[in-house]
Protein backbone atom coordinates (compact mmCIF):
# COMPACT_ATOMS: atom_id res chain seq x y z
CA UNK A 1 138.26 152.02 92.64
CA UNK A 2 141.91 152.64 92.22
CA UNK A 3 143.64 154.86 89.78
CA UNK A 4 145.85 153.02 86.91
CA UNK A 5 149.09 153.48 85.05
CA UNK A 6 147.23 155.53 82.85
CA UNK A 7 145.17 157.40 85.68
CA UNK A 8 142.48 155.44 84.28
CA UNK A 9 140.16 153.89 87.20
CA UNK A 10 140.14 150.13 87.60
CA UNK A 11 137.37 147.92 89.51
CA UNK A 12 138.79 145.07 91.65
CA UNK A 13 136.08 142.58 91.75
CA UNK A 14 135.86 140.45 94.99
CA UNK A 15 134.40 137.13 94.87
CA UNK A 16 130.77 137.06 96.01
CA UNK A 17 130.66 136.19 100.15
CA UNK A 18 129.35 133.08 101.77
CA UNK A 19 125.95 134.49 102.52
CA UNK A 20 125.84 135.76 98.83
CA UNK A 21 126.27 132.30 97.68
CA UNK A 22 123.87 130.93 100.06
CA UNK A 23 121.53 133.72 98.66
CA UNK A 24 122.46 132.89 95.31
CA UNK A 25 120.26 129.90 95.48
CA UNK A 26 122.91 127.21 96.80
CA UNK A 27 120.91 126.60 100.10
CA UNK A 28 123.51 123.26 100.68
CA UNK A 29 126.13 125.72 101.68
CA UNK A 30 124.56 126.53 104.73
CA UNK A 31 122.29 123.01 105.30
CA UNK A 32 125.03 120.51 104.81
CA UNK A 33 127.13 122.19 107.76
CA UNK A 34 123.80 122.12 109.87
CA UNK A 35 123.80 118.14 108.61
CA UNK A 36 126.60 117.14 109.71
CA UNK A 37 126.16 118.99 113.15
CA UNK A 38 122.99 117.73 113.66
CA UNK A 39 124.12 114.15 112.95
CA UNK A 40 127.15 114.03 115.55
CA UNK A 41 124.73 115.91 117.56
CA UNK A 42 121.81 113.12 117.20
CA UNK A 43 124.48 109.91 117.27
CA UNK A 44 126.15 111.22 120.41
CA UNK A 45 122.91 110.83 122.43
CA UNK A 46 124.08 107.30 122.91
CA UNK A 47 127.46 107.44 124.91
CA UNK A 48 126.11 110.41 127.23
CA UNK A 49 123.41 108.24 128.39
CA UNK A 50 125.36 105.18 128.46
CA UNK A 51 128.33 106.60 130.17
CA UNK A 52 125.47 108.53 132.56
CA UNK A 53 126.22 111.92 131.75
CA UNK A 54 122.77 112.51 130.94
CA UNK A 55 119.55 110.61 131.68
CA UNK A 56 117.33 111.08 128.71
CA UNK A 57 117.11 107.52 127.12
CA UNK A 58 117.61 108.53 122.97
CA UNK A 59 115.52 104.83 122.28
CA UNK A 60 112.96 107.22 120.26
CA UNK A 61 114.62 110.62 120.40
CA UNK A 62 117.86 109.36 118.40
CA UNK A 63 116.50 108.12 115.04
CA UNK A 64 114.14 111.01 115.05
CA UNK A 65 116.73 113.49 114.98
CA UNK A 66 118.83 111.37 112.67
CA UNK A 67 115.84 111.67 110.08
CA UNK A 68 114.26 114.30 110.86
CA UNK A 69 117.06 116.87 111.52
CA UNK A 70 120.54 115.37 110.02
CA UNK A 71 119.41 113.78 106.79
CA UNK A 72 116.61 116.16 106.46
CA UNK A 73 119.28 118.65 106.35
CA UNK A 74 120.88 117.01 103.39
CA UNK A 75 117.43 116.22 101.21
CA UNK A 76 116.39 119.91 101.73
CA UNK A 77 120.00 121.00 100.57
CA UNK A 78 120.25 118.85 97.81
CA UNK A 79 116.45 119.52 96.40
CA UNK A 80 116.72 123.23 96.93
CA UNK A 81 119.74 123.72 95.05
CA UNK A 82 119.82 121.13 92.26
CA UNK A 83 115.98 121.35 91.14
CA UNK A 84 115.77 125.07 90.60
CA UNK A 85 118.76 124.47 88.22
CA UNK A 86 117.42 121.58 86.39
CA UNK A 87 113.66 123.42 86.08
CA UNK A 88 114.87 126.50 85.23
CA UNK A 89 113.00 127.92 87.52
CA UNK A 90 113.69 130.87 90.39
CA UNK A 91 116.31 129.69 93.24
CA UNK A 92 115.59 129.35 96.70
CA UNK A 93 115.95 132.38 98.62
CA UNK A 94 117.54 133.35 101.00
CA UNK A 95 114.52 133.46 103.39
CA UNK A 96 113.22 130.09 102.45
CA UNK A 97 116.86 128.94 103.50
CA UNK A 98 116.81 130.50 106.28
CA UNK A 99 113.52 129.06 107.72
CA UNK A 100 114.04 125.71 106.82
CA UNK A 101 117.72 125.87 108.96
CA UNK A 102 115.41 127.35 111.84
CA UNK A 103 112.57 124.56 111.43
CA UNK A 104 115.41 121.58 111.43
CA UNK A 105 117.11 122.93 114.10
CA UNK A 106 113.88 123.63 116.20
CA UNK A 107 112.69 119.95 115.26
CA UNK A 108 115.65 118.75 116.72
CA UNK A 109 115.75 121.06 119.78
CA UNK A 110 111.83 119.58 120.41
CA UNK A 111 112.94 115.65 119.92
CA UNK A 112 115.97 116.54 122.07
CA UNK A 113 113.90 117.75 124.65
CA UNK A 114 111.40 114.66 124.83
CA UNK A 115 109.07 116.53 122.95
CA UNK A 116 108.63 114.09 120.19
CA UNK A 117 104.96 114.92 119.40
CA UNK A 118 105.52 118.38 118.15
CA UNK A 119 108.98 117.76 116.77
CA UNK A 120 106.99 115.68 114.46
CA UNK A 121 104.64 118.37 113.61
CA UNK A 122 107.34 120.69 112.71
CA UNK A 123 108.83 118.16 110.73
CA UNK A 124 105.62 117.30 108.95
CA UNK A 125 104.88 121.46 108.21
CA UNK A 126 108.77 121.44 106.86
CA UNK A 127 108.24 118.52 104.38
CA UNK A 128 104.99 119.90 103.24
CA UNK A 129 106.30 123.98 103.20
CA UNK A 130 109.53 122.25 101.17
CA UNK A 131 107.21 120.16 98.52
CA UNK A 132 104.74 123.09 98.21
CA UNK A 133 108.10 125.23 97.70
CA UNK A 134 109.51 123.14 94.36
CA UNK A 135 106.11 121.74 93.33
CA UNK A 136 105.14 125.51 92.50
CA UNK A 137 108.85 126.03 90.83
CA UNK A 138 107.70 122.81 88.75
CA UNK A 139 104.04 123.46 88.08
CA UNK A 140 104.39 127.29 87.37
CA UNK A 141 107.98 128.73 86.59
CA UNK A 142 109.41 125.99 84.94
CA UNK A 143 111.22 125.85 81.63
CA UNK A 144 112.42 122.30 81.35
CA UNK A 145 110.81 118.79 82.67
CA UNK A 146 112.22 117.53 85.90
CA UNK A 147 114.27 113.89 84.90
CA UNK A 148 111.69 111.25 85.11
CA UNK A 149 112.50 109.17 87.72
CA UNK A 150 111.70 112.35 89.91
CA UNK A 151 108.51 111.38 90.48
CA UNK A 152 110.23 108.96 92.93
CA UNK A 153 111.52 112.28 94.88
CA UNK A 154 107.94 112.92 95.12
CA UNK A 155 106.89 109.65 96.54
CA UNK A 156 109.22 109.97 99.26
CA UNK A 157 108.11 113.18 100.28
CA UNK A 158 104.90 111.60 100.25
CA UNK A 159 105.76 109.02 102.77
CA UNK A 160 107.12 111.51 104.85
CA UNK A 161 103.75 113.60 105.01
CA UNK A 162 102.29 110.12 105.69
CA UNK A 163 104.85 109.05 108.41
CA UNK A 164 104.89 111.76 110.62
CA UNK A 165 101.05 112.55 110.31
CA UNK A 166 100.37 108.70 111.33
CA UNK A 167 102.05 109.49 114.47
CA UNK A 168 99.88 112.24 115.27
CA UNK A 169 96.54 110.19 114.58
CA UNK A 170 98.29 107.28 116.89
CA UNK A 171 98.53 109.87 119.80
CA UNK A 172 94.87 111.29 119.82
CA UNK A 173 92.77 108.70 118.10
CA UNK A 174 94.86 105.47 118.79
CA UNK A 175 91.44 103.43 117.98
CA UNK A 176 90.24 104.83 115.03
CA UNK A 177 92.98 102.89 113.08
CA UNK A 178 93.74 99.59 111.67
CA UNK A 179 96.92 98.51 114.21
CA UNK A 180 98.58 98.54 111.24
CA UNK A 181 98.17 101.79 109.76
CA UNK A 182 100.94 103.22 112.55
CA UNK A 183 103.05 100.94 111.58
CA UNK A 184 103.36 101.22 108.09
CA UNK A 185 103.37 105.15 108.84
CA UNK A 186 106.70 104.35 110.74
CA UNK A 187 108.44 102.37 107.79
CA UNK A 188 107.57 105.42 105.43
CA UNK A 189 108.84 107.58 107.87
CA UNK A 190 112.38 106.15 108.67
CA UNK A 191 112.67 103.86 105.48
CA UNK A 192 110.81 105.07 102.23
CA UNK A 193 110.86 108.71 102.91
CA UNK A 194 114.74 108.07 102.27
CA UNK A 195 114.81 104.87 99.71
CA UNK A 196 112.70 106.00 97.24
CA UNK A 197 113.98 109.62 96.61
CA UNK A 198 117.96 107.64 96.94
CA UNK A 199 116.24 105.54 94.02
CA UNK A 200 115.07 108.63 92.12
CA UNK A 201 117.91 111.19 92.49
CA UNK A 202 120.51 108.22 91.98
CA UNK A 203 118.97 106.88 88.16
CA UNK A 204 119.86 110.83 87.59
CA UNK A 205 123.12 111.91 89.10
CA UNK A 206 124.72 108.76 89.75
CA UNK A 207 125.78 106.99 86.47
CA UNK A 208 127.81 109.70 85.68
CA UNK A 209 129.68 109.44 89.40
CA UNK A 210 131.05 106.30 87.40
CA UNK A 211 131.39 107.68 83.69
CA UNK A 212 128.44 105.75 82.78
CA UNK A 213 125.65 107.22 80.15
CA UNK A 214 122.51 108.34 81.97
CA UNK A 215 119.11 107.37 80.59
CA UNK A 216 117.66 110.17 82.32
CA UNK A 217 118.77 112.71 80.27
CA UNK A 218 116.31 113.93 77.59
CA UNK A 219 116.42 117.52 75.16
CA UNK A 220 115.31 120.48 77.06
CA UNK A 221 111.72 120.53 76.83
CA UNK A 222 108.44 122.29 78.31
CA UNK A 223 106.41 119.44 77.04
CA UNK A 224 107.11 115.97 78.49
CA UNK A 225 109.68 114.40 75.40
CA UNK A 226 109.03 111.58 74.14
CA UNK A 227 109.85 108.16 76.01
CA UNK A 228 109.76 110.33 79.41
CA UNK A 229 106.40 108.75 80.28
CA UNK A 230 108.11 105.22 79.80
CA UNK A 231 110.68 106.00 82.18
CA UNK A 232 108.69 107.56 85.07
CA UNK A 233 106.57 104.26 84.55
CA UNK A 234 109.30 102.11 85.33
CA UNK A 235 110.46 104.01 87.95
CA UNK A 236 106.86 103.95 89.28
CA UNK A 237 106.66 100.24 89.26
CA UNK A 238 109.77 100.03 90.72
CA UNK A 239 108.93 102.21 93.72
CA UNK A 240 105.04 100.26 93.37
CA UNK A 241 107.55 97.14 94.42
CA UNK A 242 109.02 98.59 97.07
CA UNK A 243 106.06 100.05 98.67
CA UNK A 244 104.44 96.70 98.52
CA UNK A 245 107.06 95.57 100.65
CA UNK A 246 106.24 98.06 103.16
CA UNK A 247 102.73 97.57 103.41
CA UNK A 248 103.16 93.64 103.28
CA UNK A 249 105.89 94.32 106.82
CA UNK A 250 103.43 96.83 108.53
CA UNK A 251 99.88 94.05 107.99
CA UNK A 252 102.02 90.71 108.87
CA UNK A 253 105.19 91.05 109.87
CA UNK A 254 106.58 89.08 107.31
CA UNK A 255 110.06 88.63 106.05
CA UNK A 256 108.66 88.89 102.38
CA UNK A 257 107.94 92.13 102.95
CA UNK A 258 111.55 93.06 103.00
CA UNK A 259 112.30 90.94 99.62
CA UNK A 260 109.53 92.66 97.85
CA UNK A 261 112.08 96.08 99.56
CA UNK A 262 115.31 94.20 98.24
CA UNK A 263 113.56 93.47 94.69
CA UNK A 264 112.40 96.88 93.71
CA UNK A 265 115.49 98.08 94.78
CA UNK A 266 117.72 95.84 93.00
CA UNK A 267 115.88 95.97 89.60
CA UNK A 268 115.76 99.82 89.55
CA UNK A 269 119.49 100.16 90.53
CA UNK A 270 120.60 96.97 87.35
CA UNK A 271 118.54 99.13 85.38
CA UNK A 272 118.87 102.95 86.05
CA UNK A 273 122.05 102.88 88.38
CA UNK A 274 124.41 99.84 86.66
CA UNK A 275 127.37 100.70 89.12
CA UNK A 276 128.28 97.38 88.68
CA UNK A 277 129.64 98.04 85.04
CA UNK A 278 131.74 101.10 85.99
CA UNK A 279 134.68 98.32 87.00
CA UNK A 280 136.48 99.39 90.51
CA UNK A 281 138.33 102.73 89.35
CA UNK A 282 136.90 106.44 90.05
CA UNK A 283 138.65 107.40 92.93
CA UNK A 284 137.42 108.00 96.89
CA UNK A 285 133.81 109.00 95.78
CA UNK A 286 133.37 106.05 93.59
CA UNK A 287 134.34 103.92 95.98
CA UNK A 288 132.14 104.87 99.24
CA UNK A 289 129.11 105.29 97.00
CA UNK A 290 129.83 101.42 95.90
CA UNK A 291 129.48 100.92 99.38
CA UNK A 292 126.55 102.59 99.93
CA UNK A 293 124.28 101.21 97.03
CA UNK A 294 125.32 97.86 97.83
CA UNK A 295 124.25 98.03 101.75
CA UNK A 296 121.00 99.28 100.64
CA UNK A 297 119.69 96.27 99.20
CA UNK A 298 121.61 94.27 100.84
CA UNK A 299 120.31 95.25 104.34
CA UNK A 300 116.84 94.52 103.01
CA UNK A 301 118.31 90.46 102.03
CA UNK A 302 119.21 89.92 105.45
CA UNK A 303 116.50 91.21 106.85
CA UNK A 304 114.41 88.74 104.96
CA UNK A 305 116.45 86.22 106.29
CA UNK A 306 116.83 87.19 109.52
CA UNK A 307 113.74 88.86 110.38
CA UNK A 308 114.85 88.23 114.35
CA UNK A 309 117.64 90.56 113.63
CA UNK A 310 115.53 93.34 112.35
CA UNK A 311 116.87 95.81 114.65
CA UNK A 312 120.41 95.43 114.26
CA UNK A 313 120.62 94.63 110.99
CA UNK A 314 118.72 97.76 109.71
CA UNK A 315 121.50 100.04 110.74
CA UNK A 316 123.52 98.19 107.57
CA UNK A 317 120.60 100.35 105.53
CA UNK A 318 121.06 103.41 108.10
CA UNK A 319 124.93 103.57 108.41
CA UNK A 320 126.40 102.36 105.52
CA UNK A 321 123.65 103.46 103.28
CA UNK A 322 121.94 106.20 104.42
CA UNK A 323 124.37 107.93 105.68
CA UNK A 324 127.18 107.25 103.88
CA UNK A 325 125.56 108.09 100.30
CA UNK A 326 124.50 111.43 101.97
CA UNK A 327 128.10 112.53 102.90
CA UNK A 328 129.60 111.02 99.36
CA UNK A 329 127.36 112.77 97.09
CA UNK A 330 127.71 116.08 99.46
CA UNK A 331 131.41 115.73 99.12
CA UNK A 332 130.80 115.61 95.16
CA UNK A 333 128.47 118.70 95.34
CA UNK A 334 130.91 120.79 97.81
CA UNK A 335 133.61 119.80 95.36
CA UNK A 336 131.98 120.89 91.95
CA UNK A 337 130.63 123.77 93.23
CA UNK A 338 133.78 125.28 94.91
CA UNK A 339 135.90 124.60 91.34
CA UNK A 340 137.28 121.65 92.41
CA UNK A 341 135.30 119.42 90.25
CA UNK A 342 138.89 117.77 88.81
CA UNK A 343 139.12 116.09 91.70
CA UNK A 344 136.14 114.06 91.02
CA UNK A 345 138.33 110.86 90.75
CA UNK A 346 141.39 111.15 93.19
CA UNK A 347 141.85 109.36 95.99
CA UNK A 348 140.60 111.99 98.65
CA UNK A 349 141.58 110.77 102.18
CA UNK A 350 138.82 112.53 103.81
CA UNK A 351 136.70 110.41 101.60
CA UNK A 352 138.39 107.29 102.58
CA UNK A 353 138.88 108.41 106.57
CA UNK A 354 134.96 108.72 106.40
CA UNK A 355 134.10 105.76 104.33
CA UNK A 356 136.20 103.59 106.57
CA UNK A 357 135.29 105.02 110.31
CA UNK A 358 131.40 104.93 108.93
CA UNK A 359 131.92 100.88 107.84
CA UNK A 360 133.39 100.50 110.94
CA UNK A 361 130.55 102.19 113.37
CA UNK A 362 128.11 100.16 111.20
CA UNK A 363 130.04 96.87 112.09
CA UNK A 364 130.64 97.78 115.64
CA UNK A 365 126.62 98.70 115.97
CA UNK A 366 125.19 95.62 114.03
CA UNK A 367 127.41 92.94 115.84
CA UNK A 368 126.30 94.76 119.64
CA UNK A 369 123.41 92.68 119.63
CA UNK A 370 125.09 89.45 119.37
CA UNK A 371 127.13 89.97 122.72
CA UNK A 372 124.99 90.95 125.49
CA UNK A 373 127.21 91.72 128.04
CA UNK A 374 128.52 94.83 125.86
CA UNK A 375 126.02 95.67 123.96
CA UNK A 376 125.44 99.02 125.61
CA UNK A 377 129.53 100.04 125.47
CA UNK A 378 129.36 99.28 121.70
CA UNK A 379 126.23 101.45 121.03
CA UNK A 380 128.19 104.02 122.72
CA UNK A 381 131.73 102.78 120.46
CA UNK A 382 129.82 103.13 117.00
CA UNK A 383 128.43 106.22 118.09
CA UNK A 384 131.97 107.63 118.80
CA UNK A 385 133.68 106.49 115.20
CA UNK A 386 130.81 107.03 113.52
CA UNK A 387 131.18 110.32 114.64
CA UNK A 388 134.94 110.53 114.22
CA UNK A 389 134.87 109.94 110.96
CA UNK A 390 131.81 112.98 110.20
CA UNK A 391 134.29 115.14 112.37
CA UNK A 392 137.31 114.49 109.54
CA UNK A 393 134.98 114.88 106.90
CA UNK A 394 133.64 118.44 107.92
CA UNK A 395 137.00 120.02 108.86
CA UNK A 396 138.11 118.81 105.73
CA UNK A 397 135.24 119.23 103.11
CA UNK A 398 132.80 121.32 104.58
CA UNK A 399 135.22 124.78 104.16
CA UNK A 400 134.56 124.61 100.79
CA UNK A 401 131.37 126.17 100.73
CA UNK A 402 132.56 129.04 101.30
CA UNK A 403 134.38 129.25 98.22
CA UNK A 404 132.55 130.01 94.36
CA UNK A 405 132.77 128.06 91.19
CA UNK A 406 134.73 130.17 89.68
């Protein structure tokens, strides 16, 4: 309190502090950060054990952490700040933030550490702690219904409860299961847990990343309003595609398993996500999420027609679309929730920096595979840029969640 002109007392009111905002139900402030370190953390793996500074080999340890720590990071941010909102319903504490930043880093300190079994298990309690978290916010606090194509989110959760839970039952009863069961649990695990929430989240925030009219938006309504059950059917088939393509992969190895992938894909995104209306303008944003949706599906294409490529060619779906869409619509969310929503549609050249480093990590990875000789040195040169270009992208973006909406 100071004293006025008047001797009257005046109140200078401070703008809340980062750990307020975190506790204000905006759990991304603190788990995008923990993303992003996690990520560089996971990716770098490659070039200490190809340039022999360490001896752990990351074949199974690095896309464990990339899933189960770095873009974990990001779903649980995303979820626990944006569902709340849309529900109605109580925010995330600041305890439930908290635990889940322990539990990701913890998973991650277990895979690091060769302990892939139990990373696994913490990763499955996390998934199922986060859906029993905002499936009681749905189910019992709500005051509006979640946008239909939700149920999509919940799918993918799904697949992650299935994925990591497979793993277990392929440790101690490897026999008890149809050789296929494992396998499928592994798709779900590194593919659908990710695809079908991108499909679900992106029919409802994504159109208007272009300006384009979202046909997820219905009244605010306890009840389900009408033509919501249409549009959760649709998405359901959609997803019903997709999944078929997983299960069709994990029994025969076929490529057509990957074109049912590339199908459900494409007809939910023409119909939900029409990004391909929105002409080329928008700014740095618009442009890497371009990117990203179209590397989704297309990843899926060429791996139907080059099934003997499989393991390159998914990092197109990893890099370029996984990733990438993670750190574009977190650079959106930083932005609008730090009161710099107007620049929604500049050209932001950490956007660009990152969209171009990440395209080229994803070239330099997928093309190792078709020289031999230095394959290994280009693991280890994606890995750096890739890298690079998450390093520009924090010290640029990431400040800015420490600072309110004003």
């Amino acid at each position: 309190m100071s004293p006025g002109p008047a001797g009257e007392s005046r109140t200078t009111q401070l703008p809340p502090g980062y750990w307020s905002l975190v506790a204000a139900g905006e759990p991304f402030r603190l788990l995008f950060p923990l993303g992003a370190a996690l990520g560089i953390f996971g990716v770098l793996m490659w070039p200490l054990y190809i340039w022999k500074v360490t001896t752990v080999f990351p074949g199974q340890i690095h896309p464990r952490i990339m899933i189960e720590g770095f873009l974990t990071s990001f779903v649980v941010g995303f979820l626990g700040t944006a569902l709340p909102r849309l529900l109605g319903a109580p925010r995330m504490a600041l305890g439930e933030t908290l635990g889940f930043a322990v539990a990701l880093v913890g998973l991650s300190f277990l895979h690091a550490t060769g302990r892939v079994f139990w990373g696994d298990q913490v990763f499955f309690l996390t998934v199922l702690l986060l859906a029993g978290l905002l499936g009681t916010r749905a189910l019992l606090f709500r005051k509006d219904s979640p946008p239909p194509a939700f149920v999509l989110v919940a799918l993918g959760l799904g697949c992650a409860l299935f994925g990591s839970a497979t793993q277990a039952m392929e440790r101690f009863m490897p026999a008890s299961w149809p050789v296929w069961v494992p396998v499928l649990g592994k798709l779900l695990l590194y593919q659908g847990y990710l695809v079908f929430p991108i499909m679900g989240v992106g029919a409802f925030l994504l159109p208007r990343f272009f300006g384009l009219p979202g046909r997820q938006n219905f009244p605010e309504s306890l009840a389900l309003p009408p033509g919501w059950l249409g549009r959760a059917g649709f998405a359901l088939f959609c997803g019903a595609v997709v999944m078929t393509g997983y299960v069709v992969q994990a029994v025969s190895g076929s490529r057509w398993g990957n074109a049912f992938c590339a199908a459900g894909i494409l007809l939910y995104f023409v119909r939900e996500i029409p990004f391909h209306k929105a002409g080329f303008g928008g700014g740095s944003i618009a442009l890497g999420l371009r990117l990203a949706l179209f590397s989704i599906p297309l990843a899926y294409i060429l791996l139907s027609l080059l099934p003997g490529r499989s393991f390159s060619l998914l990092h197109i779906l990893f890099i370029t679309g996984f990733s990438l869409l993670v750190f574009i619509v977190a650079s959106r969310i930083v932005l609008g929730h730090s009161g710099q929503s107007r620049k929604f549609r500049d050209k932001l050249w950490p956007v660009l920096v990152l969209t171009a480093l990440i395209t080229l990590a994803m070239l330099t990875r997928v093309t190792a595979d078709w020289m031999p000789d230095l394959r290994m040195n280009h693991y280890a040169y994606a890995a750096l840029v890739w890298s690079l270009g998450v390093m520009v992208w924090s010290a640029a973006i990431l400040p800015r969640v420490r600072c309110p909406d004003a």
